[in-house]
C-alpha atoms as a PDB file:
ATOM      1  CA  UNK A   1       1.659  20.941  -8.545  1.00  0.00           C
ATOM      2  CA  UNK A   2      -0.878  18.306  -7.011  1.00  0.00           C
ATOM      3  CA  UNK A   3      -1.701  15.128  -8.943  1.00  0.00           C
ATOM      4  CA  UNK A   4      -5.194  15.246 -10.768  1.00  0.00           C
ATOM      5  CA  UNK A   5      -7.396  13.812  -8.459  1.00  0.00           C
ATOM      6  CA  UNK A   6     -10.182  11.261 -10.594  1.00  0.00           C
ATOM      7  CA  UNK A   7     -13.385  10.669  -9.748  1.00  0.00           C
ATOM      8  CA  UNK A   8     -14.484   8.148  -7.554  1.00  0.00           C
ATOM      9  CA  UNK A   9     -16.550   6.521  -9.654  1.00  0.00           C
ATOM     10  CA  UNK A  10     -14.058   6.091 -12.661  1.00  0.00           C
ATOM     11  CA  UNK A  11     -13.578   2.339 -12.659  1.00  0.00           C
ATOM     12  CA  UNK A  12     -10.731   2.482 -15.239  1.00  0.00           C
ATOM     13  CA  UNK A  13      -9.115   5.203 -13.065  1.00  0.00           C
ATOM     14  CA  UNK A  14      -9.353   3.411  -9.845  1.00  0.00           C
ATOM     15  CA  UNK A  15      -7.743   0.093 -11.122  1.00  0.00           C
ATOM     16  CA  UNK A  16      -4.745   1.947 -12.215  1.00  0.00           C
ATOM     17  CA  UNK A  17      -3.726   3.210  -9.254  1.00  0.00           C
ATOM     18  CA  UNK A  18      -4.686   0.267  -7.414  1.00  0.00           C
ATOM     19  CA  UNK A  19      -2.442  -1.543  -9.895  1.00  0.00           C
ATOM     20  CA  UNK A  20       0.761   0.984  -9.273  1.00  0.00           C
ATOM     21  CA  UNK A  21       1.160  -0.466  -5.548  1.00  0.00           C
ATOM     22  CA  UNK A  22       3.049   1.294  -2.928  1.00  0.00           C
ATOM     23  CA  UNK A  23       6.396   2.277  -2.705  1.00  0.00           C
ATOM     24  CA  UNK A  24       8.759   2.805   0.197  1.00  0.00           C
ATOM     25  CA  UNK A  25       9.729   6.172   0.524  1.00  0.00           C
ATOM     26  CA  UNK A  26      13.488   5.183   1.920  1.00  0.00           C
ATOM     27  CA  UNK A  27      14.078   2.394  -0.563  1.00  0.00           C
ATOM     28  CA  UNK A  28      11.402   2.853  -3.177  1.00  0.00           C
ATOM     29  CA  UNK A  29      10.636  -0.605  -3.366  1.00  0.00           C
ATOM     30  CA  UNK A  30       7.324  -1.895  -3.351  1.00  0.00           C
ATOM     31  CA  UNK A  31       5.862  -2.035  -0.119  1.00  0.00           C
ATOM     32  CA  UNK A  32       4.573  -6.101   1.120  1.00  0.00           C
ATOM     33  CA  UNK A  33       1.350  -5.933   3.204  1.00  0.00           C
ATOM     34  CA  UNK A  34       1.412  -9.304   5.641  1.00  0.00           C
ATOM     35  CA  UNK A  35      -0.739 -10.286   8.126  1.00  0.00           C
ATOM     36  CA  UNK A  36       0.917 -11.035  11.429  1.00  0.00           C
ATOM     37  CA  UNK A  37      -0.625 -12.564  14.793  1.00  0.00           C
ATOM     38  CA  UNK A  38       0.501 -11.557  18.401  1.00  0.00           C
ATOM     39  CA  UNK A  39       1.003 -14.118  20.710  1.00  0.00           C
ATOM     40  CA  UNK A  40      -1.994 -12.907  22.822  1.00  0.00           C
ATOM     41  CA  UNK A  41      -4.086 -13.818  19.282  1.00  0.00           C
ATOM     42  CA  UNK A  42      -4.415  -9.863  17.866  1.00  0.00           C
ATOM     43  CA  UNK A  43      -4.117  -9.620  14.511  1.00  0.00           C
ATOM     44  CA  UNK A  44      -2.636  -6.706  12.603  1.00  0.00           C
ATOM     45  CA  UNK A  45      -1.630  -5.729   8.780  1.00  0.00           C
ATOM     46  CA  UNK A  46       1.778  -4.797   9.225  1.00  0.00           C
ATOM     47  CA  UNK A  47       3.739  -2.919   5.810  1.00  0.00           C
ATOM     48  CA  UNK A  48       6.996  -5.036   5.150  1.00  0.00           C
ATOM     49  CA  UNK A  49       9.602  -3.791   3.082  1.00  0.00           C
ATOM     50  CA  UNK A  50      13.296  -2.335   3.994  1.00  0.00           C
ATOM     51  CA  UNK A  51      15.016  -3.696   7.144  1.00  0.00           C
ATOM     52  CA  UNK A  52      15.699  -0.376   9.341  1.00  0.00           C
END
């Protein structure tokens, strides 16, 4: 069955999943956002977590 989705506007509902995090779905460790910086000066949020 599909999670219960919460309202938008349910503060208390919104910080708890915010506060869960992501999880890797080959490792299941939490996922590390970093920002890295091409050489040509592009920036870009890349998801860091297992090697592979």
């Amino acid at each position: 069955m599909a999670e219960k989705v919460k309202s938008k506007t349910d503060v208390a509902a919104r910080a708890e999943n915010k506060g869960k995090g992501q999880t890797c779905r080959n490792c299941g460790n939490k996922i590390e956002v970093v920002l890295s910086i091409s050489a040509s000066g592009k920036k870009r949020m890349r998801r860091i977590c297992c090697e592979g």
